[in-house]
N, C-alpha and C. Protein backbone atom coordinates (compact mmCIF):
# COMPACT_ATOMS: atom_id res chain seq x y z
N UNK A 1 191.56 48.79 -114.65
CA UNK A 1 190.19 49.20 -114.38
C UNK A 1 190.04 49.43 -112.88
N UNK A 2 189.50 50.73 -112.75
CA UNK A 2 189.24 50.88 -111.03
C UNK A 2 188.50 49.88 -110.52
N UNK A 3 187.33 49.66 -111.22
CA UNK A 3 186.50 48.92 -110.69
C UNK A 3 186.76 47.43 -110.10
N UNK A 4 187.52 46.87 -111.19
CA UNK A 4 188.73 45.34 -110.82
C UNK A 4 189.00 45.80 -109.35
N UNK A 5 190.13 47.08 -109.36
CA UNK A 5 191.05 46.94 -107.83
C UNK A 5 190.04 47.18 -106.77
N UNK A 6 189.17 47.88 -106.58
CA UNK A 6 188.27 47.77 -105.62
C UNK A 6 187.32 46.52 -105.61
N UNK A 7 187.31 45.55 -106.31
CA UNK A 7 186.80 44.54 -105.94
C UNK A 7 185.15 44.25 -106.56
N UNK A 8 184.79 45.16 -107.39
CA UNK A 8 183.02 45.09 -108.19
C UNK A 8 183.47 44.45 -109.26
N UNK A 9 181.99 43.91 -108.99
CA UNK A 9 181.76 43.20 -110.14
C UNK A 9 180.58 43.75 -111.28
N UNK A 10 181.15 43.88 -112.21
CA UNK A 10 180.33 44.46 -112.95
C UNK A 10 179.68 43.48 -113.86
N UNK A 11 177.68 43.98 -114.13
CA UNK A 11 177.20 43.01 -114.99
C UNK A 11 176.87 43.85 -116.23
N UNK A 12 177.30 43.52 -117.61
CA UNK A 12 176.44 43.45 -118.49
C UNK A 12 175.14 43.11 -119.42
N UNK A 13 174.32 43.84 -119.09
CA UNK A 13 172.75 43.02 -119.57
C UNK A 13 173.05 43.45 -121.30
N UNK A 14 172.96 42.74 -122.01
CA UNK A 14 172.13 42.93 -123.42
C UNK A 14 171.66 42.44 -124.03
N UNK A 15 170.17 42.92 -124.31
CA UNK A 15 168.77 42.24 -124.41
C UNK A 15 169.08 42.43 -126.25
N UNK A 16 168.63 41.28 -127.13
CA UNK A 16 168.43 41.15 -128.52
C UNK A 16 169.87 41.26 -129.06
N UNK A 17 170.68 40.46 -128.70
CA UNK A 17 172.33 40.65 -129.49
C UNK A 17 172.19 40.05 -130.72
N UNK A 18 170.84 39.34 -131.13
CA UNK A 18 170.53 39.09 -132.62
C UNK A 18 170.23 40.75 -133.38
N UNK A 19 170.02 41.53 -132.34
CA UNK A 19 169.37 42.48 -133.44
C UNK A 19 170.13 43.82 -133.40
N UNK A 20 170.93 43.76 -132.44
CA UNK A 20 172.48 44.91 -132.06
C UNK A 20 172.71 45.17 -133.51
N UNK A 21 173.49 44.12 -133.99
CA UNK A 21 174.69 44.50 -135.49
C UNK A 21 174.30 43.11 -136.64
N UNK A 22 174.15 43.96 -137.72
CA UNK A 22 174.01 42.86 -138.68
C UNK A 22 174.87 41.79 -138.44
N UNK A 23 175.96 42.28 -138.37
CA UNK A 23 176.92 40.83 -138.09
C UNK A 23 176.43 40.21 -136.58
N UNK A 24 176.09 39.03 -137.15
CA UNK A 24 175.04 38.26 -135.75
C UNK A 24 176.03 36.81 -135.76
N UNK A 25 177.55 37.26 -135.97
CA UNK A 25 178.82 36.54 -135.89
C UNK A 25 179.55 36.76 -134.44
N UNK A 26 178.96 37.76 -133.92
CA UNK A 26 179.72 38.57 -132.75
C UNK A 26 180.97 39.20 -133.08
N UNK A 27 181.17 38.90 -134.19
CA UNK A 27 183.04 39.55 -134.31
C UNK A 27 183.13 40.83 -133.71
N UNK A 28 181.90 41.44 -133.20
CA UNK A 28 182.17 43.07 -133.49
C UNK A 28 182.44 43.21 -131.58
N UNK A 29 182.09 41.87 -130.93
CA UNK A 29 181.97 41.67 -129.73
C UNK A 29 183.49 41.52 -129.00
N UNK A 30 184.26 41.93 -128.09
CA UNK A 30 185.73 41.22 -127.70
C UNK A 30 185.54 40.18 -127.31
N UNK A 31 186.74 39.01 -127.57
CA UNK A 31 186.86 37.56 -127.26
C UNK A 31 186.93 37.59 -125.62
N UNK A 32 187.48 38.13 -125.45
CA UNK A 32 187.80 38.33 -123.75
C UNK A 32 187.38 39.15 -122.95
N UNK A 33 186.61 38.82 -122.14
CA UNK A 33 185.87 39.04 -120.86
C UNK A 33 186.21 39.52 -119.49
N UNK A 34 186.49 40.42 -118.97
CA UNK A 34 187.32 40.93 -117.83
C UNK A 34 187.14 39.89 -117.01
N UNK A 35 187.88 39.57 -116.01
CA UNK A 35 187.77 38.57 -114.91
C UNK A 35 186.08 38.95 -113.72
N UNK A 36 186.40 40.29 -113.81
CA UNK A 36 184.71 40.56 -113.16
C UNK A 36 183.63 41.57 -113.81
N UNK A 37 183.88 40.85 -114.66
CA UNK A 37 182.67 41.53 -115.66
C UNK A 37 181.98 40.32 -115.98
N UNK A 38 180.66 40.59 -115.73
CA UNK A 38 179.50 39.21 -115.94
C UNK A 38 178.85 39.58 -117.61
N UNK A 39 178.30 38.88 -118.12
CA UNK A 39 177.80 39.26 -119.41
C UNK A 39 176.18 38.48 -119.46
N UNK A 40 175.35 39.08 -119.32
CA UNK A 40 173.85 38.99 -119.46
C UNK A 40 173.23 39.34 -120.70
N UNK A 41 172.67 38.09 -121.51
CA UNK A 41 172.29 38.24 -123.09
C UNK A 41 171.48 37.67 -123.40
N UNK A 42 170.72 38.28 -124.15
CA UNK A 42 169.41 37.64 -124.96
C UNK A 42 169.09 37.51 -126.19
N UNK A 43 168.79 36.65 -126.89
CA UNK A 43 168.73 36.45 -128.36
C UNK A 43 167.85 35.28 -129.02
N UNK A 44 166.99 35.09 -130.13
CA UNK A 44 166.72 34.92 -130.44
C UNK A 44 167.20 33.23 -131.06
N UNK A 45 166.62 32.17 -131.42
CA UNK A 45 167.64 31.27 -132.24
C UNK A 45 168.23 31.81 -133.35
N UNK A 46 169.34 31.74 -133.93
CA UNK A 46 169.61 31.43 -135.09
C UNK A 46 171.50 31.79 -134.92
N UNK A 47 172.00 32.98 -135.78
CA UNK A 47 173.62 32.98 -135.97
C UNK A 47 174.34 33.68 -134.79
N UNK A 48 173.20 34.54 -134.00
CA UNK A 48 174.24 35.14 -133.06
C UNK A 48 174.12 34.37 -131.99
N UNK A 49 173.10 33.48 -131.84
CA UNK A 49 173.03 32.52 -130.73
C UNK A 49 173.84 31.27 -130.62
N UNK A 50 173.99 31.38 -132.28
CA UNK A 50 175.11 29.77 -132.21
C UNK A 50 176.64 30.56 -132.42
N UNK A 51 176.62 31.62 -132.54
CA UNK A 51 178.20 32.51 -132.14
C UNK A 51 178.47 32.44 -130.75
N UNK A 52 177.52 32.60 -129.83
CA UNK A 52 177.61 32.95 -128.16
C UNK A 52 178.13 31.36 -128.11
N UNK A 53 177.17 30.09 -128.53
CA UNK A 53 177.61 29.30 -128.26
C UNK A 53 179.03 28.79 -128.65
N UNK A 54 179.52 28.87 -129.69
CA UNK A 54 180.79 28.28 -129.93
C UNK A 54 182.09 28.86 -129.39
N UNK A 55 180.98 30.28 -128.30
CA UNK A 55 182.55 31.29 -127.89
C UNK A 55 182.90 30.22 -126.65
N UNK A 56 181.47 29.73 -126.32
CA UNK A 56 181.41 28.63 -124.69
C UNK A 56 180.35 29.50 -123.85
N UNK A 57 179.46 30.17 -124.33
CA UNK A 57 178.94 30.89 -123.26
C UNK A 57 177.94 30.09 -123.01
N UNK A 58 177.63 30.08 -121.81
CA UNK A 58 176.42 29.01 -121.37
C UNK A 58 174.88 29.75 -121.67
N UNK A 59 173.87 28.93 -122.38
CA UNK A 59 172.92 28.93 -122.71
C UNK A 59 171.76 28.64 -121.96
N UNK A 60 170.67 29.38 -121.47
CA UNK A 60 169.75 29.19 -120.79
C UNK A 60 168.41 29.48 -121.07
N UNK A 61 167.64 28.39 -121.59
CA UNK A 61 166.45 28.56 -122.39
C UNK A 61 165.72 29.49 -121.68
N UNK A 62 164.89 30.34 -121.72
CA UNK A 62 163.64 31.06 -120.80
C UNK A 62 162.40 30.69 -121.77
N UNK A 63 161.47 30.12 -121.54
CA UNK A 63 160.05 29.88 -122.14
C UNK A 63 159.22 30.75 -121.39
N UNK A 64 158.40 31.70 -121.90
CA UNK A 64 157.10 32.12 -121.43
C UNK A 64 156.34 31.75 -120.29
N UNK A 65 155.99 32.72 -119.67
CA UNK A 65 155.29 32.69 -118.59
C UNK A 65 153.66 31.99 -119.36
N UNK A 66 152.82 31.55 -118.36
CA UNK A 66 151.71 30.71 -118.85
C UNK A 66 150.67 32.09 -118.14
N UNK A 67 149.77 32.09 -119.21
CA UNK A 67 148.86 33.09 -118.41
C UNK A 67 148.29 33.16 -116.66
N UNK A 68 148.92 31.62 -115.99
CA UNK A 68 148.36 32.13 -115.04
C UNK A 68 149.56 32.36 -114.39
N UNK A 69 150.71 32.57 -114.91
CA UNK A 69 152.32 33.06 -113.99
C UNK A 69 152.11 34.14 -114.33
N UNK A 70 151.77 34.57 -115.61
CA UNK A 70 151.75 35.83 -115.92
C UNK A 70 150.79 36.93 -114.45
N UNK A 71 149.44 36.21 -115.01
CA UNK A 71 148.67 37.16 -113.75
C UNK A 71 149.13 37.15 -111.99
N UNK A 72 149.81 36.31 -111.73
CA UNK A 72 150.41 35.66 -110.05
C UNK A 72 151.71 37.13 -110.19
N UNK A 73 152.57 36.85 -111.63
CA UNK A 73 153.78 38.27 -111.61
C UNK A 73 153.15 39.58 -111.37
N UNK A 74 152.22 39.74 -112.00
CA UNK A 74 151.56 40.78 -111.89
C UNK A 74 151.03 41.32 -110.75
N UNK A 75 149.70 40.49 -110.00
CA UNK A 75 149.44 40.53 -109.09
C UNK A 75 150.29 41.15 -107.67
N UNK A 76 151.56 40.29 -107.98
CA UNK A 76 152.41 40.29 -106.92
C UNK A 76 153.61 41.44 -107.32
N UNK A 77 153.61 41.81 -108.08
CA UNK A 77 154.24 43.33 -108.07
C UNK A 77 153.38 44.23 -107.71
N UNK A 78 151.95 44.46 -108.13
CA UNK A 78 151.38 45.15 -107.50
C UNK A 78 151.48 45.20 -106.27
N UNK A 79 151.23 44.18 -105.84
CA UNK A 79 150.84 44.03 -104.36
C UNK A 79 152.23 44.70 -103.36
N UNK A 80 153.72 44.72 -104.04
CA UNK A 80 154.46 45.43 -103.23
C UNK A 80 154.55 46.99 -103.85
N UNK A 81 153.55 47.41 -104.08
CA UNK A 81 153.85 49.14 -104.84
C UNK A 81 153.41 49.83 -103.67
């Protein structure tokens, strides 16, 4: 991979890997991970979340913003437009 010898690191975001492929097993996913390739994922509880887990991928709850984080995010994106 060019990208390896020059030294990037590449990230993968993918948002709903519960809802990608029926199979919510990951099989359809490769076991192995380039050395600089990051993998960014989101999913729902249930089979593809306890697949990520048993591959070892580390798990990081995100809970909802509270309406008043919500309006402060908001606010404050505006405020840099």
């Amino acid at each position: 991979m060019n990208a390896e010898r020059q030294g990037v690191t590449i990230v993968i975001a993918l948002d709903g890997i519960d809802k990608l492929s029926s199979e919510q097993n990951l099989r359809w996913f490769p076991q192995v991970i380039p050395p600089r390739v990051k993998l960014l994922a989101s999913s729902l509880e249930g089979e593809a979340r306890n697949a990520a887990s048993a591959r070892g991928w580390t798990a990081l709850d995100v809970k909802p913003l509270s309406e008043t984080e919500r309006r402060a995010f908001v606010a404050g994106t505006l405020e840099r437009m």
